[in-house]
PDB file of N, CA and C in Angstrom:
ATOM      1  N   UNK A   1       0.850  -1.177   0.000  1.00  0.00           N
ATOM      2  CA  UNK A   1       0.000   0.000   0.000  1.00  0.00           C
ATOM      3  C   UNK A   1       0.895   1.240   0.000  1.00  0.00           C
ATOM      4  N   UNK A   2       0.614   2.580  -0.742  1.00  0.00           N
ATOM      5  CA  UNK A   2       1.078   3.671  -1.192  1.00  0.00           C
ATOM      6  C   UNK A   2       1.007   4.071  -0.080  1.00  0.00           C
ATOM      7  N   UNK A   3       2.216   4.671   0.424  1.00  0.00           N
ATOM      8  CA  UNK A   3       2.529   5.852   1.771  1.00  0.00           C
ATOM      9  C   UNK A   3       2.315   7.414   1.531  1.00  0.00           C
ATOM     10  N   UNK A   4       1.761   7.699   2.464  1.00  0.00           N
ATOM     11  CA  UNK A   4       1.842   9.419   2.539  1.00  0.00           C
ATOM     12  C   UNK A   4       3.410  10.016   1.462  1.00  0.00           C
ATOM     13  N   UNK A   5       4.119   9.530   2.091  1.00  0.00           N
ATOM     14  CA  UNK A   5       5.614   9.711   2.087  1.00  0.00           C
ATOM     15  C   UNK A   5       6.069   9.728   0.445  1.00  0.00           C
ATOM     16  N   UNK A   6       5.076   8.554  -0.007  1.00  0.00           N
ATOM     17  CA  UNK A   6       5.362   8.291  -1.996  1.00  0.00           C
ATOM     18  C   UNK A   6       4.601   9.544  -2.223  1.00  0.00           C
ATOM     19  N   UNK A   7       3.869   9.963  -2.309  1.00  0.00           N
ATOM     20  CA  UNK A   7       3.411  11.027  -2.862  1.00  0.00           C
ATOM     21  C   UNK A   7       3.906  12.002  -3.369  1.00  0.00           C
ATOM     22  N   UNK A   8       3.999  11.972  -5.071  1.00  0.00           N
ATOM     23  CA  UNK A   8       4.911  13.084  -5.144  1.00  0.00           C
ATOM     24  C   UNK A   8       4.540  14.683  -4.678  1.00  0.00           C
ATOM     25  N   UNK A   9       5.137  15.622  -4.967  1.00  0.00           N
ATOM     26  CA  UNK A   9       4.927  17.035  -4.674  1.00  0.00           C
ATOM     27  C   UNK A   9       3.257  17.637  -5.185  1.00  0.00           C
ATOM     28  N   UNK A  10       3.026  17.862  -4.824  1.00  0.00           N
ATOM     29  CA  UNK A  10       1.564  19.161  -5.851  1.00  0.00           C
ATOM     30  C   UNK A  10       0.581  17.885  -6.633  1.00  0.00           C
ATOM     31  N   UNK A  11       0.238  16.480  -6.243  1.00  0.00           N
ATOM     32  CA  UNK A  11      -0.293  15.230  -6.177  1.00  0.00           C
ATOM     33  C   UNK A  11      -1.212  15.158  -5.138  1.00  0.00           C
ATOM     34  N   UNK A  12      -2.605  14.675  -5.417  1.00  0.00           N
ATOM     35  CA  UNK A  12      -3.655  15.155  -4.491  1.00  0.00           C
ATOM     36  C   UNK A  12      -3.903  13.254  -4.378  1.00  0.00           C
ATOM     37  N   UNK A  13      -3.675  13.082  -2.891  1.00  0.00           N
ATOM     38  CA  UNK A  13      -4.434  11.693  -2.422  1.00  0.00           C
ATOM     39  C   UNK A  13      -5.268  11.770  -1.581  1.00  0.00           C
ATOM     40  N   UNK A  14      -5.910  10.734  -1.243  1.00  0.00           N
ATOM     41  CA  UNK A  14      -6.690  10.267  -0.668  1.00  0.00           C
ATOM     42  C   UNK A  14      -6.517   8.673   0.213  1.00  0.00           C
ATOM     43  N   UNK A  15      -6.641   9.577   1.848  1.00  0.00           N
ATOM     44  CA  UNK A  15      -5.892   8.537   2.772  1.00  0.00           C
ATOM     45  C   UNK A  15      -7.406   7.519   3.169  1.00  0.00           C
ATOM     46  N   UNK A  16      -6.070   6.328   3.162  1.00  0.00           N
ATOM     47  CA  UNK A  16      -7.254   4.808   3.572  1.00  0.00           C
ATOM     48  C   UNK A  16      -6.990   4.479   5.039  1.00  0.00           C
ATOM     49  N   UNK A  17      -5.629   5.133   5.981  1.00  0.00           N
ATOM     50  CA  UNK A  17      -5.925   4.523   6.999  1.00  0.00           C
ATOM     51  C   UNK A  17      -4.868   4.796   7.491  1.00  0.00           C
ATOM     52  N   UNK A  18      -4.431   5.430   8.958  1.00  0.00           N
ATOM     53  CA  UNK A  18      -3.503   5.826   9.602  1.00  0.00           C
ATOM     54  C   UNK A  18      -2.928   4.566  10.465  1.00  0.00           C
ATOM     55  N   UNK A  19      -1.846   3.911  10.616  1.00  0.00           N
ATOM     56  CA  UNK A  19      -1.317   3.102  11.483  1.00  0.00           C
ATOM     57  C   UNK A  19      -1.648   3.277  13.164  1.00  0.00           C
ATOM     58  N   UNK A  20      -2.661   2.164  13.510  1.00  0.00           N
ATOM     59  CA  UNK A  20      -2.955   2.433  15.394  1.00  0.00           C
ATOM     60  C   UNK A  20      -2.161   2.561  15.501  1.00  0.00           C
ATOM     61  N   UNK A  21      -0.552   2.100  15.651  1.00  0.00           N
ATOM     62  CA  UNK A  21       0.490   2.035  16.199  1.00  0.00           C
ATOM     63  C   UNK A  21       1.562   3.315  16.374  1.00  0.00           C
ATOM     64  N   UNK A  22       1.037   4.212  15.765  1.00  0.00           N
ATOM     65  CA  UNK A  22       1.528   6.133  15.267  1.00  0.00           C
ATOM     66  C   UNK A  22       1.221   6.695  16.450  1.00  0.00           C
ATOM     67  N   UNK A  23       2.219   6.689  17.059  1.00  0.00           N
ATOM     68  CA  UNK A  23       1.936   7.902  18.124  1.00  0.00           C
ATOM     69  C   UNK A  23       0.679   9.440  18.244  1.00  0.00           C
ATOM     70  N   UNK A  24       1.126   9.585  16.808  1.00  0.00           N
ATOM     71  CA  UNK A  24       0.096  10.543  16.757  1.00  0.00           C
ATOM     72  C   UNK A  24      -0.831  10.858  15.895  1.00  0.00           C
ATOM     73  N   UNK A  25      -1.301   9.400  16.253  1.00  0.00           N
ATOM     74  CA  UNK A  25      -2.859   8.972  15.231  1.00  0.00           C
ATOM     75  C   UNK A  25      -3.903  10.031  15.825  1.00  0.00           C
ATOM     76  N   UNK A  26      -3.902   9.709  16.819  1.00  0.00           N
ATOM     77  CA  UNK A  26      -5.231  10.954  18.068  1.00  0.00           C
ATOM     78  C   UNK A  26      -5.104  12.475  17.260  1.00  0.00           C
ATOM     79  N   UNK A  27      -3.839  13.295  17.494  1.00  0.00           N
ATOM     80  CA  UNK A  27      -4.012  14.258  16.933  1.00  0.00           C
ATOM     81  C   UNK A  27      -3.853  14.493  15.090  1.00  0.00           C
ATOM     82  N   UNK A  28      -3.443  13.798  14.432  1.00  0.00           N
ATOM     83  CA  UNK A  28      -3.855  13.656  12.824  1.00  0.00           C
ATOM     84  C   UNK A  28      -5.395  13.507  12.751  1.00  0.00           C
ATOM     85  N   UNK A  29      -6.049  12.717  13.611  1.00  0.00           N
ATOM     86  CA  UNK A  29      -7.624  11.832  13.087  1.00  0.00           C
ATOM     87  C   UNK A  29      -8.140  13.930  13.750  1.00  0.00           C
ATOM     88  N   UNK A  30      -7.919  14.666  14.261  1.00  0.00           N
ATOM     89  CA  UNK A  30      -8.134  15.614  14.990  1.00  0.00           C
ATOM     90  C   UNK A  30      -7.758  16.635  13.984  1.00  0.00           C
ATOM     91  N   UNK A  31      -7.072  16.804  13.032  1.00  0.00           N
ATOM     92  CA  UNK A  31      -6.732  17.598  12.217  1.00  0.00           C
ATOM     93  C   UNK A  31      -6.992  17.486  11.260  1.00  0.00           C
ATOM     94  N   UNK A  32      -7.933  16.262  10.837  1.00  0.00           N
ATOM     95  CA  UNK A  32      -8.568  15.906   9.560  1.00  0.00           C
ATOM     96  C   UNK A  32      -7.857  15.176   8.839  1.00  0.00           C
ATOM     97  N   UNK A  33      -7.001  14.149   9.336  1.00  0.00           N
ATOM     98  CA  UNK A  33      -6.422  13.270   8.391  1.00  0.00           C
ATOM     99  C   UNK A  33      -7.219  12.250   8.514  1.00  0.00           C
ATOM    100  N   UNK A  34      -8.325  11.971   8.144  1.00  0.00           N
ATOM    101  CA  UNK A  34      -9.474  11.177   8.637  1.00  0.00           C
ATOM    102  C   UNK A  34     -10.093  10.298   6.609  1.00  0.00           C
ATOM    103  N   UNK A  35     -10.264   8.839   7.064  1.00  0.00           N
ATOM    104  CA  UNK A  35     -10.885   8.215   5.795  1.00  0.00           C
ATOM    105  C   UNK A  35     -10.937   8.654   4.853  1.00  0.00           C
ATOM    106  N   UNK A  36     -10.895   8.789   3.488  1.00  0.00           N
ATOM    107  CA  UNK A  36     -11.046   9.551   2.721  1.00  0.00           C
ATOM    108  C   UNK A  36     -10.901  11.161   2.265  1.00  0.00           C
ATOM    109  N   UNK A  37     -10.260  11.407   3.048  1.00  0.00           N
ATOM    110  CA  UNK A  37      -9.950  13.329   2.910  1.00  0.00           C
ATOM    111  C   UNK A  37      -8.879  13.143   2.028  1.00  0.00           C
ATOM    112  N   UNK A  38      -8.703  14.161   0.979  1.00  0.00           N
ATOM    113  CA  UNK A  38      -7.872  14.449   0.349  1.00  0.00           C
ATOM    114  C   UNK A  38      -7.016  15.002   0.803  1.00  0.00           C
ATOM    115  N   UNK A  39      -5.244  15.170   0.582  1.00  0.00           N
ATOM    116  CA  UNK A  39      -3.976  15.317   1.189  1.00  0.00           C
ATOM    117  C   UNK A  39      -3.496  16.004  -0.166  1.00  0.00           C
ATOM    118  N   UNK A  40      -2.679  16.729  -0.018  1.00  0.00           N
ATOM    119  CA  UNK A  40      -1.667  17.337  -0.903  1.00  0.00           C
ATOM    120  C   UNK A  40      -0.036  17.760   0.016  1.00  0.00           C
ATOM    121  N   UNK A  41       0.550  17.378  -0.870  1.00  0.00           N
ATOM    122  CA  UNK A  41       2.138  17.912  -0.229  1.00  0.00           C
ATOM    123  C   UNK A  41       2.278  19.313  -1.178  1.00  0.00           C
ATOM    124  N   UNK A  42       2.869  20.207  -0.326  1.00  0.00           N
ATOM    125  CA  UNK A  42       2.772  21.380  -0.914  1.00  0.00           C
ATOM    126  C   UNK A  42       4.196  22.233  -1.186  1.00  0.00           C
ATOM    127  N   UNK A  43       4.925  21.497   0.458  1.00  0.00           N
ATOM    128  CA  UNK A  43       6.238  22.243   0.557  1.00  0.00           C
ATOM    129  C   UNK A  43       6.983  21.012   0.661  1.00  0.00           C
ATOM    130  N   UNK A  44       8.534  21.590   0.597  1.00  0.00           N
ATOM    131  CA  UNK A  44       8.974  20.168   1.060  1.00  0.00           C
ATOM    132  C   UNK A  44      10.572  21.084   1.713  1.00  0.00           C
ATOM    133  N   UNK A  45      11.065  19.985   2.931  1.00  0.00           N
ATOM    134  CA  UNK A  45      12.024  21.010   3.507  1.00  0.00           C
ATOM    135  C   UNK A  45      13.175  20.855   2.522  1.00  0.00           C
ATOM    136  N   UNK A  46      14.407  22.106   2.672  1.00  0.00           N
ATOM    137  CA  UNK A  46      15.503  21.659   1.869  1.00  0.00           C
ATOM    138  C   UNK A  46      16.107  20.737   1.700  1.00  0.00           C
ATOM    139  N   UNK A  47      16.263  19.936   2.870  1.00  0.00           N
ATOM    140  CA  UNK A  47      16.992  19.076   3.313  1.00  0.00           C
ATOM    141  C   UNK A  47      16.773  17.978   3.595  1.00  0.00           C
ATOM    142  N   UNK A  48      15.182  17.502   3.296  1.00  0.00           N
ATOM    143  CA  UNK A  48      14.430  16.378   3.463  1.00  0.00           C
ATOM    144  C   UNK A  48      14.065  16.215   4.656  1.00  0.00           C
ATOM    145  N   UNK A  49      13.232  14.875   5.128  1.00  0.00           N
ATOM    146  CA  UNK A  49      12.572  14.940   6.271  1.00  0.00           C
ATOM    147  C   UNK A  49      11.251  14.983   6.866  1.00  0.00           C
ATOM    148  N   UNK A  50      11.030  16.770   6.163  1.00  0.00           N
ATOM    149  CA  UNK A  50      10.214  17.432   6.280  1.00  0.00           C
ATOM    150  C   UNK A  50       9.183  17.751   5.332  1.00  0.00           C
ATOM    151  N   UNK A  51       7.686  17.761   5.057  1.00  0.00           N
ATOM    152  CA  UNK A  51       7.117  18.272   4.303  1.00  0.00           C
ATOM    153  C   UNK A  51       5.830  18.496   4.906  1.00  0.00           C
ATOM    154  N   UNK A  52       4.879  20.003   4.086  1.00  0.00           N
ATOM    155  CA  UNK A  52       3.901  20.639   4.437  1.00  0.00           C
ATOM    156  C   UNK A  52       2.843  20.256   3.649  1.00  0.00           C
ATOM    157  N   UNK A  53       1.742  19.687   4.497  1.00  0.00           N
ATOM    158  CA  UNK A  53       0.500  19.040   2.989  1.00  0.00           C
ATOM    159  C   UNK A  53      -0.767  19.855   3.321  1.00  0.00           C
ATOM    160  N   UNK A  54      -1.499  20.093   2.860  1.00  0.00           N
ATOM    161  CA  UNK A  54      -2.524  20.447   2.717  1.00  0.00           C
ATOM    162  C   UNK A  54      -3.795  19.665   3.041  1.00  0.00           C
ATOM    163  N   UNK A  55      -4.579  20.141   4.222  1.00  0.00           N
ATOM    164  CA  UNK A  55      -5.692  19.255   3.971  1.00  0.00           C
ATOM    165  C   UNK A  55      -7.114  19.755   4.334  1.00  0.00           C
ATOM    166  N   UNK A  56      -7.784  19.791   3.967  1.00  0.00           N
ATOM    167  CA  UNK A  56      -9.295  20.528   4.138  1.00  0.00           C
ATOM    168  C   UNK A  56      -8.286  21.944   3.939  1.00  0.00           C
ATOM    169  N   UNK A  57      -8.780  22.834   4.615  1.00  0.00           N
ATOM    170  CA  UNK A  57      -8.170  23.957   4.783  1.00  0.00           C
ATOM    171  C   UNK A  57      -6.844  24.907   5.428  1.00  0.00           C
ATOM    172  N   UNK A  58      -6.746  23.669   5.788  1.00  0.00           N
ATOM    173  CA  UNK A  58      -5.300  23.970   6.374  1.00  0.00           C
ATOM    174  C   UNK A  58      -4.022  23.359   6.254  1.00  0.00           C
ATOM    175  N   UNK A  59      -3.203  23.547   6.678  1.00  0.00           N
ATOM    176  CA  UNK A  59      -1.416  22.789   5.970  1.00  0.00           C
ATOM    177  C   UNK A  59      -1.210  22.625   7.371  1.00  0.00           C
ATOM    178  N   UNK A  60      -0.137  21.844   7.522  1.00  0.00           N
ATOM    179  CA  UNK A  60       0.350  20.716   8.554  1.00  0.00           C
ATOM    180  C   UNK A  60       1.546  19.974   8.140  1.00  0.00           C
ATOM    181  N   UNK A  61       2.919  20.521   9.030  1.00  0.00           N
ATOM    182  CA  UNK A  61       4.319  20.076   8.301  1.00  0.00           C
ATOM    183  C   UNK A  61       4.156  18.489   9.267  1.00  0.00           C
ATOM    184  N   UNK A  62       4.417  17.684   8.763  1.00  0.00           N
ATOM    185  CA  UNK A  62       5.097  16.454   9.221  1.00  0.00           C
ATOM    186  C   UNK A  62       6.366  15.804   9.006  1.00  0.00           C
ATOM    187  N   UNK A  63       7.052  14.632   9.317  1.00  0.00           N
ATOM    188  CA  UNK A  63       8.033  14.644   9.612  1.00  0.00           C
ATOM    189  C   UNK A  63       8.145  13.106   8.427  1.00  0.00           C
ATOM    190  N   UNK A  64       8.863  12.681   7.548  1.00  0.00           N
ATOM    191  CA  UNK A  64       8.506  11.640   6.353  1.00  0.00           C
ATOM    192  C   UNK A  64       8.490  10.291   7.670  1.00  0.00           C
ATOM    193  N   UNK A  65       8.988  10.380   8.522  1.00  0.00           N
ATOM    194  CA  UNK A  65       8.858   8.824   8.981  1.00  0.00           C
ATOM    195  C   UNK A  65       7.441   8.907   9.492  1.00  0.00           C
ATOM    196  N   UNK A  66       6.693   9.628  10.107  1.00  0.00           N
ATOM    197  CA  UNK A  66       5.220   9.371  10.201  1.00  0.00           C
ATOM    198  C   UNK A  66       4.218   9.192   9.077  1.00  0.00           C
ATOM    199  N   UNK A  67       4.984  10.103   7.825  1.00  0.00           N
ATOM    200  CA  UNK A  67       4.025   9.850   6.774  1.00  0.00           C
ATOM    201  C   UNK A  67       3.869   8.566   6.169  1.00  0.00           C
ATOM    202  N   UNK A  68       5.262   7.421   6.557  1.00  0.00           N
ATOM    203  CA  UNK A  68       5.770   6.245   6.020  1.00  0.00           C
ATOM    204  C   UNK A  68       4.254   5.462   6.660  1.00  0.00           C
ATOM    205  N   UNK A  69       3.857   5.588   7.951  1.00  0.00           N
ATOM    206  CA  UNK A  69       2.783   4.908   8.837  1.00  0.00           C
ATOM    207  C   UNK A  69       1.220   5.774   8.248  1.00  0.00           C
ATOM    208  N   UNK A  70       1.368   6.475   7.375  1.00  0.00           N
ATOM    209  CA  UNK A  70      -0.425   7.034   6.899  1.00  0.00           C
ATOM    210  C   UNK A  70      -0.428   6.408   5.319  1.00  0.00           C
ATOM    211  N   UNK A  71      -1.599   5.687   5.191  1.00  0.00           N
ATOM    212  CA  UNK A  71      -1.419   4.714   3.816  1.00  0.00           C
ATOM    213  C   UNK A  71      -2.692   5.759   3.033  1.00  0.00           C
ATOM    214  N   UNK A  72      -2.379   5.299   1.729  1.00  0.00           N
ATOM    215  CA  UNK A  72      -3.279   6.123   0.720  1.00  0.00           C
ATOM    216  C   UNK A  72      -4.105   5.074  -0.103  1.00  0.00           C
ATOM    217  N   UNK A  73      -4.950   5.550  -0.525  1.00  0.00           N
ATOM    218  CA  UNK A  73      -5.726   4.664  -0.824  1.00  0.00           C
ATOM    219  C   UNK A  73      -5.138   4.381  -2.513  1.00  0.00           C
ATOM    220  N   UNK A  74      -5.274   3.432  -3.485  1.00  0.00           N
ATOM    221  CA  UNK A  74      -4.597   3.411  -4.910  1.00  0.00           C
ATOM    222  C   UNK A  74      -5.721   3.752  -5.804  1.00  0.00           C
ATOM    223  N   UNK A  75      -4.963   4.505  -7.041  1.00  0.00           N
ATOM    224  CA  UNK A  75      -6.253   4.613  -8.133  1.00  0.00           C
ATOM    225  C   UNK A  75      -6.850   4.075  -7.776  1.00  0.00           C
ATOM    226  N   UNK A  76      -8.649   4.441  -8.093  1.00  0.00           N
ATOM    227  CA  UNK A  76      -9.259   3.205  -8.540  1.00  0.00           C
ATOM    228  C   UNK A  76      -9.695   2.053  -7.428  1.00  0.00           C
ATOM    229  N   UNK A  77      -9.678   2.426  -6.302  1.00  0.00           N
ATOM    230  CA  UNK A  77      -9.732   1.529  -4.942  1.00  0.00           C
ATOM    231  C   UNK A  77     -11.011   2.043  -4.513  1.00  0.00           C
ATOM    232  N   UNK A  78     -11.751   1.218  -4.314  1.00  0.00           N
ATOM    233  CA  UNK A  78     -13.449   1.456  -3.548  1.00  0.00           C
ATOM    234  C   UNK A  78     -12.844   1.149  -2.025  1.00  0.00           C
ATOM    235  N   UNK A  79     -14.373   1.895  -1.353  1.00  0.00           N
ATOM    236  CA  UNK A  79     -14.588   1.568  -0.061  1.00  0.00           C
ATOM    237  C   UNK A  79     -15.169   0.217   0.125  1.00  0.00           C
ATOM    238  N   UNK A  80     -14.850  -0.160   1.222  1.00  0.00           N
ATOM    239  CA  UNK A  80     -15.112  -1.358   2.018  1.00  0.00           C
ATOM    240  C   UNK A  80     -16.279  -1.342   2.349  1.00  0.00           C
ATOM    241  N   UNK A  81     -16.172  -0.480   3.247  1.00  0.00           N
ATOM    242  CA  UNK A  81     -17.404   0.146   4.065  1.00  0.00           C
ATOM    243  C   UNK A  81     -18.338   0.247   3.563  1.00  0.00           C
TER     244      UNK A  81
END
């Protein structure tokens, strides 16, 4: 499954499911990184690491090893639910 993290730059996804095991699942599911919301990476730091995504209305820098634990959903992938 496609990571936050693959996403290239200015590429609009759509997340399937944050890892329980992420420290900071509580505050992402709280900031709208929630089922199906669309994500965009917008910035990215000089030096790697770091990048700023976009989501509902607001941007939110994270750090690439947490994004490695938020999965995206693939083309073309239905809900379960």
């Amino acid at each position: 499954m496609k990571s936050l993290s693959d996403l290239p730059m200015h590429e609009i996804g759509h997340i399937a499911e944050i890892d329980k095991n992420l420290k900071l699942r509580r505050r992402l599911l709280d900031l709208g990184f929630v089922k199906n919301e669309s994500v965009e990476p917008i910035l990215q730091s000089p030096f790697g690491g770091m990048r700023v995504y976009r989501i509902k209305k607001g941007k939110i820098a994270l750090r690439d090893k947490d994004c490695k634990r938020i999965y995206l959903k693939e083309e073309g992938e239905k809900d379960a639910d």
